[in-house]
PDB file of N, CA and C in Angstrom:
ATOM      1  N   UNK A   1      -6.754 -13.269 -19.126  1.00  0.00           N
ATOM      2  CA  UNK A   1      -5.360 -13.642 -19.115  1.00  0.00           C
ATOM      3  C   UNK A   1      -4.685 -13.128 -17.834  1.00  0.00           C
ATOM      4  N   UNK A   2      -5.133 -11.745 -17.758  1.00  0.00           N
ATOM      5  CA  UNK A   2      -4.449 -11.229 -16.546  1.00  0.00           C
ATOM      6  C   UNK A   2      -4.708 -12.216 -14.987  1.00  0.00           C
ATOM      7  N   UNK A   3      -6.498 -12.085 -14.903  1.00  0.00           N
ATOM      8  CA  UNK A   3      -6.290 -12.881 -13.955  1.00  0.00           C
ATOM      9  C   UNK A   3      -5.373 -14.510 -13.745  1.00  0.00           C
ATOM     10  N   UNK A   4      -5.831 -15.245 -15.039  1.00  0.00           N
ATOM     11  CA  UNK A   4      -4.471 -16.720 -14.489  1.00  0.00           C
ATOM     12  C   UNK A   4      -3.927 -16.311 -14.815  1.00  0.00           C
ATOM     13  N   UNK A   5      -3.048 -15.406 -14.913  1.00  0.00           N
ATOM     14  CA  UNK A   5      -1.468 -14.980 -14.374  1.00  0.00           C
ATOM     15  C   UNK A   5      -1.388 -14.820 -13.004  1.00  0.00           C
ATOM     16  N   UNK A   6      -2.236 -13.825 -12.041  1.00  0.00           N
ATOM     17  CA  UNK A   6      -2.529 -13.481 -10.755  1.00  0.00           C
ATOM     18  C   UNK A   6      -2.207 -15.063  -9.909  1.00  0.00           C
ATOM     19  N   UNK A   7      -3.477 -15.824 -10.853  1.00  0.00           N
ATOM     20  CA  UNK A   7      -3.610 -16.854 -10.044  1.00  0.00           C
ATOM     21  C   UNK A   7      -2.482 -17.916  -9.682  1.00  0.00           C
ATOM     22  N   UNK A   8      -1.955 -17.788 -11.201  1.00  0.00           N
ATOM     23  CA  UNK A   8      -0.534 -18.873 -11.343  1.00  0.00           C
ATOM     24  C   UNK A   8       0.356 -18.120 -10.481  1.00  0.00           C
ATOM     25  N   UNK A   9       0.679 -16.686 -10.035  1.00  0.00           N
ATOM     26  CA  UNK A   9       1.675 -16.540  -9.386  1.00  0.00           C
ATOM     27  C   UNK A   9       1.794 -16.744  -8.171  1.00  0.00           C
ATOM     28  N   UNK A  10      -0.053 -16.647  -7.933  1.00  0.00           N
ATOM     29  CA  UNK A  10       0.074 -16.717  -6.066  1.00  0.00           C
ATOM     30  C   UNK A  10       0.279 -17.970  -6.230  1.00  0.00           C
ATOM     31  N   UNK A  11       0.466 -19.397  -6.473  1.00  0.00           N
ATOM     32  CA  UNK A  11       0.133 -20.864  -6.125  1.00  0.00           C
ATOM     33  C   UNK A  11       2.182 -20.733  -6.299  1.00  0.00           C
ATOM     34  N   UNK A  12       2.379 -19.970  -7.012  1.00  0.00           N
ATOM     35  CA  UNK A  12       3.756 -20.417  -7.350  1.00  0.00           C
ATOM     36  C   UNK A  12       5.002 -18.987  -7.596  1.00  0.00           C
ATOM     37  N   UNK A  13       4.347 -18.511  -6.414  1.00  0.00           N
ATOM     38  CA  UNK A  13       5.369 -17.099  -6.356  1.00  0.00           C
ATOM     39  C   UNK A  13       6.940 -17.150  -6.119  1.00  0.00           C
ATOM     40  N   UNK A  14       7.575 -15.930  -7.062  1.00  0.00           N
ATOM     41  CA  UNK A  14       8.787 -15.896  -7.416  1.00  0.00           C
ATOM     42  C   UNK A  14       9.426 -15.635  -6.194  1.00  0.00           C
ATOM     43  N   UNK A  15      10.878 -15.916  -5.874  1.00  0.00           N
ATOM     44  CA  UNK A  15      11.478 -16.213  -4.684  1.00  0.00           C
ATOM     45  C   UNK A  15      11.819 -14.589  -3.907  1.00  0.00           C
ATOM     46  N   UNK A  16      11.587 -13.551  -4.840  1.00  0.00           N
ATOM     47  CA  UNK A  16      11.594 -12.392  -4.125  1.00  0.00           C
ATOM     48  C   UNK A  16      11.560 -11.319  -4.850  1.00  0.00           C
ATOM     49  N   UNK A  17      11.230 -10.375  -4.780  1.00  0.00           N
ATOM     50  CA  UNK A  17      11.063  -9.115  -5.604  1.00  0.00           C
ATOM     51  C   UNK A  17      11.635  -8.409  -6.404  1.00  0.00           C
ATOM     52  N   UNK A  18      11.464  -8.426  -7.705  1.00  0.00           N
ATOM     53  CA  UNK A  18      12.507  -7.752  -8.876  1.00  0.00           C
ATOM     54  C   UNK A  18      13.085  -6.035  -8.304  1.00  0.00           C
ATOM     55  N   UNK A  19      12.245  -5.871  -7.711  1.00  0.00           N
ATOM     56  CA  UNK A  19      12.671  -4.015  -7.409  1.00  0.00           C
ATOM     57  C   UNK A  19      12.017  -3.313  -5.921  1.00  0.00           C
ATOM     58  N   UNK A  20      12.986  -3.547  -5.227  1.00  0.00           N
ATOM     59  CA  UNK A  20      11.858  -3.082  -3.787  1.00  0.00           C
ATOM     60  C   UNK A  20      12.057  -1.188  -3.908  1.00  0.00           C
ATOM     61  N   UNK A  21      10.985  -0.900  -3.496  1.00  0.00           N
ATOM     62  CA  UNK A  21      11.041   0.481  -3.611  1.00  0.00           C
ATOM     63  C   UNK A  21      10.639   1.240  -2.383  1.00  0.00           C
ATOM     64  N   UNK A  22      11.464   2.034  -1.275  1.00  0.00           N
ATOM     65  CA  UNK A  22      10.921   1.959   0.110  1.00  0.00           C
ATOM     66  C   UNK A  22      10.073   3.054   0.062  1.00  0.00           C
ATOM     67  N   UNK A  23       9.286   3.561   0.968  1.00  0.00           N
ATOM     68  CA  UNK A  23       8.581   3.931   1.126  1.00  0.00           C
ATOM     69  C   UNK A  23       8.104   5.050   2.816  1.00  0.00           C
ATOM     70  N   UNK A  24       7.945   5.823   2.291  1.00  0.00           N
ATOM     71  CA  UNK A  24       7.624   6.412   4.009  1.00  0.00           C
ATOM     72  C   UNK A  24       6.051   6.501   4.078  1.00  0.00           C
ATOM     73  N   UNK A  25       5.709   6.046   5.700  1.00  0.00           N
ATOM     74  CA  UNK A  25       4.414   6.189   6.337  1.00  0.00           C
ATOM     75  C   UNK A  25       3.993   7.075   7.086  1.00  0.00           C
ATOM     76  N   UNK A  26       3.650   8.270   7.440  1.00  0.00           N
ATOM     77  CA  UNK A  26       3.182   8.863   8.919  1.00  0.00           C
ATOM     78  C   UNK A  26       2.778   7.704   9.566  1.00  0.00           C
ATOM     79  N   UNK A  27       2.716   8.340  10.901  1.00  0.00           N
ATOM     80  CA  UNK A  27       2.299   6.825  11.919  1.00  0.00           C
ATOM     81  C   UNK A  27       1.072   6.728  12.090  1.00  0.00           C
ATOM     82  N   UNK A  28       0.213   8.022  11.212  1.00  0.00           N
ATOM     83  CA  UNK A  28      -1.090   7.426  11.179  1.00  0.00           C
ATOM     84  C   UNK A  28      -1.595   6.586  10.000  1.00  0.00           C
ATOM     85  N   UNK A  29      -0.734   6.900   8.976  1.00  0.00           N
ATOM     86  CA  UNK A  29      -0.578   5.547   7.762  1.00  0.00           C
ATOM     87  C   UNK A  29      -0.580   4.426   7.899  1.00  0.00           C
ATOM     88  N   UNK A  30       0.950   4.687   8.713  1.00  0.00           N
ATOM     89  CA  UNK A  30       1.173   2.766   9.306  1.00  0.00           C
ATOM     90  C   UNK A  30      -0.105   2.176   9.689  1.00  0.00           C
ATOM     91  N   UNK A  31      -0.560   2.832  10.806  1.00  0.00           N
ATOM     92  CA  UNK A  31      -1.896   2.241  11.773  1.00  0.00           C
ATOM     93  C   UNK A  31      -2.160   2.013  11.387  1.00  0.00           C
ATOM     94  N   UNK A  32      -3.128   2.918   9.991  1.00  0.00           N
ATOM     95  CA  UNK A  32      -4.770   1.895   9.522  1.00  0.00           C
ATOM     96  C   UNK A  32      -3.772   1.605   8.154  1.00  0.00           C
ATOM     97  N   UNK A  33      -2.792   1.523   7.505  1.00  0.00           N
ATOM     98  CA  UNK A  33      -2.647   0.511   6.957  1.00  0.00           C
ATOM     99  C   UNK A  33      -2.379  -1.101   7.347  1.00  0.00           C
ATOM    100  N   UNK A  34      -1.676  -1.349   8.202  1.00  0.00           N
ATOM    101  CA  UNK A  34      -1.486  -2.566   9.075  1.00  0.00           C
ATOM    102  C   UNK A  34      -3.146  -2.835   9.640  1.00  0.00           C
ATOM    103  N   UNK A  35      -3.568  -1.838  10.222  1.00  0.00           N
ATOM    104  CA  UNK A  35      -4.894  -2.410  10.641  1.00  0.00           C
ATOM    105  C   UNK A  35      -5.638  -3.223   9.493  1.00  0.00           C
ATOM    106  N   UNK A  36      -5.518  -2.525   8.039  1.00  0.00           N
ATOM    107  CA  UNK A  36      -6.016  -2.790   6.918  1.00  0.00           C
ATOM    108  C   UNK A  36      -5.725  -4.143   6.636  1.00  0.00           C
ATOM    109  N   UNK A  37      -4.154  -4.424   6.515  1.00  0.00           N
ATOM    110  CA  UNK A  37      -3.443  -5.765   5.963  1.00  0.00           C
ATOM    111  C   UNK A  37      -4.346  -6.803   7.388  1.00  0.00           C
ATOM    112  N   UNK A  38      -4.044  -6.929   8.258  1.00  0.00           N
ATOM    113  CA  UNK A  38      -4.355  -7.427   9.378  1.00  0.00           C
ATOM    114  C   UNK A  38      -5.777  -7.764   9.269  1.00  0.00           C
ATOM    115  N   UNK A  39      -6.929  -7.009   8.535  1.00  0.00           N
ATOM    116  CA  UNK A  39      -8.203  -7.273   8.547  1.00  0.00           C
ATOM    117  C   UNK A  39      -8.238  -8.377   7.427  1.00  0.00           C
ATOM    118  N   UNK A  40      -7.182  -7.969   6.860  1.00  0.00           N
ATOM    119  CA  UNK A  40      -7.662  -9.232   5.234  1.00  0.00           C
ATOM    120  C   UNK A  40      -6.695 -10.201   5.259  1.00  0.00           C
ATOM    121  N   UNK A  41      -6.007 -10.788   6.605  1.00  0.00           N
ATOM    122  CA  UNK A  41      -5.449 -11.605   6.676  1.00  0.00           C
ATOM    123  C   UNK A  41      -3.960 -11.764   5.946  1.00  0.00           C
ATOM    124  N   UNK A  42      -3.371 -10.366   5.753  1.00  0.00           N
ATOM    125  CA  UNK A  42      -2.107 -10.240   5.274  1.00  0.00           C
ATOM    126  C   UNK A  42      -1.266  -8.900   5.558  1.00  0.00           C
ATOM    127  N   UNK A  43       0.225  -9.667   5.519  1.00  0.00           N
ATOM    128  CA  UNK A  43       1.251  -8.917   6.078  1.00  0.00           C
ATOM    129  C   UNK A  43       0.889  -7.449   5.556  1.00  0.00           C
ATOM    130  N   UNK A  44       1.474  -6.502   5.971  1.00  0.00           N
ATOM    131  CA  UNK A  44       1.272  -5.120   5.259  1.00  0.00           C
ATOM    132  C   UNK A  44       2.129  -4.759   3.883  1.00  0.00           C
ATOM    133  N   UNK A  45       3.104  -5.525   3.704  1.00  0.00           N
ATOM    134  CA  UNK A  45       4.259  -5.412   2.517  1.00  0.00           C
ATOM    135  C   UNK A  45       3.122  -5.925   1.496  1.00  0.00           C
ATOM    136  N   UNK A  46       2.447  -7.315   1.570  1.00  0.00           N
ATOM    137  CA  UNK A  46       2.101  -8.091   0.626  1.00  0.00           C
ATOM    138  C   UNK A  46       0.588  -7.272   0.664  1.00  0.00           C
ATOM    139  N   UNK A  47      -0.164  -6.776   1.704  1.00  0.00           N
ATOM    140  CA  UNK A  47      -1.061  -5.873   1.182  1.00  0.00           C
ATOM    141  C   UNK A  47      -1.251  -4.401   0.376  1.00  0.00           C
ATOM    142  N   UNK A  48       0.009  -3.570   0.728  1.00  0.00           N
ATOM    143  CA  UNK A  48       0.618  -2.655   0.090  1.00  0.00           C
ATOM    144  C   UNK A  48       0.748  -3.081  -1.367  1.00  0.00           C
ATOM    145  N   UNK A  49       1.298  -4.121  -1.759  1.00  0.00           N
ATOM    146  CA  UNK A  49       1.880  -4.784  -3.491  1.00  0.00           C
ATOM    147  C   UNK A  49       0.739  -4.736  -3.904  1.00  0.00           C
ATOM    148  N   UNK A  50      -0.208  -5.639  -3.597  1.00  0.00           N
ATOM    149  CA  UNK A  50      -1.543  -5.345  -4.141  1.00  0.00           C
ATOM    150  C   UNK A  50      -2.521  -4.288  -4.394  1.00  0.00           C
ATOM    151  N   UNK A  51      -2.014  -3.149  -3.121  1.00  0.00           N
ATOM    152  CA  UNK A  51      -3.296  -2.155  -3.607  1.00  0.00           C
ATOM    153  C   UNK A  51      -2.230  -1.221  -5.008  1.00  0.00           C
ATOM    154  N   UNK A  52      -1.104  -1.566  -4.565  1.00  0.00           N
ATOM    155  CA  UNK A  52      -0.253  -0.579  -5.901  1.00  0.00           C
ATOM    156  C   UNK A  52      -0.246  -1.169  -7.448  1.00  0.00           C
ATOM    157  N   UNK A  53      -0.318  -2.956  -7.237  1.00  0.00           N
ATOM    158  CA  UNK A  53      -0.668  -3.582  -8.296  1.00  0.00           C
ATOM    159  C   UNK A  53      -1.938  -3.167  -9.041  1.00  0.00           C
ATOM    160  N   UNK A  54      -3.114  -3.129  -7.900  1.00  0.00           N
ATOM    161  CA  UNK A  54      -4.432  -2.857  -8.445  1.00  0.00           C
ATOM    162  C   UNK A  54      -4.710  -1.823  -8.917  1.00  0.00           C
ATOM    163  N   UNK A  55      -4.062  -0.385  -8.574  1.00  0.00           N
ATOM    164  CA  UNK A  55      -4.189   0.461  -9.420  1.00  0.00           C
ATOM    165  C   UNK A  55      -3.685   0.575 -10.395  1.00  0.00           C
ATOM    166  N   UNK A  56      -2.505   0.048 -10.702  1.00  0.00           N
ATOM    167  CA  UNK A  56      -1.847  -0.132 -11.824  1.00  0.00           C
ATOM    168  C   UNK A  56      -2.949  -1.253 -12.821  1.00  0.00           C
ATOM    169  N   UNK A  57      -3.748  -1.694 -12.539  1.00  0.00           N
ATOM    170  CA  UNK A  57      -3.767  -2.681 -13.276  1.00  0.00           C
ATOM    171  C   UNK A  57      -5.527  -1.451 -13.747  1.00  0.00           C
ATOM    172  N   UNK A  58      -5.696  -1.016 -12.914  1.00  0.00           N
ATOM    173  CA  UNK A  58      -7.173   0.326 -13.326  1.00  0.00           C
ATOM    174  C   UNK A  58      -6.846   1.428 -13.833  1.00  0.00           C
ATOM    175  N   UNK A  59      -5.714   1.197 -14.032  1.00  0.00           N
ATOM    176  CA  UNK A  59      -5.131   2.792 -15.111  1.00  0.00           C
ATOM    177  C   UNK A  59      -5.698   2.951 -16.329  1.00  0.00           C
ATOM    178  N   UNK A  60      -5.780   4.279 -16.826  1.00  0.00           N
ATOM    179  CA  UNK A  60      -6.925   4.095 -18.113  1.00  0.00           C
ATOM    180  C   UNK A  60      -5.516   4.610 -18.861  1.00  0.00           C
ATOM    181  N   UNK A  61      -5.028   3.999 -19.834  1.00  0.00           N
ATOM    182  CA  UNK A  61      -3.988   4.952 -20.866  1.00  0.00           C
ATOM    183  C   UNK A  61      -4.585   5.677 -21.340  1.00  0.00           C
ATOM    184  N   UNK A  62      -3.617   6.799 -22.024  1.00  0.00           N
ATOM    185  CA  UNK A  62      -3.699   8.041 -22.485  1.00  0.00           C
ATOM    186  C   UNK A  62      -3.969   8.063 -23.755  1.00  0.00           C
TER     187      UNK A  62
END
């Protein structure tokens, strides 16, 4: 289920983000994170959502 949800949202994503939450980088963060987004063919915001999605989604409850 989870995944076609994933799937239905990327084909048809919502017009912008329910809750932005900012964030600080050291500038050696930034680097190899952008280097990171940049290797997999995406912005660093929309690669960031995902690795925070993905752990959220590997959480073991309590």
């Amino acid at each position: 289920m989870r995944e076609h949800l994933r799937r239905e949202l990327a084909q048809q994503p919502t017009p912008g983000p329910a809750h932005r939450i900012p964030i600080r980088l050291s500038n050696d963060e930034y680097t190899r994170a952008n280097a990171a987004a940049r290797a997999s063919g995406q912005n660093l915001e929309t690669w960031i959502h995902e690795r925070i999605t993905d752990a959220l989604d590997t959480e073991q409850p309590e």
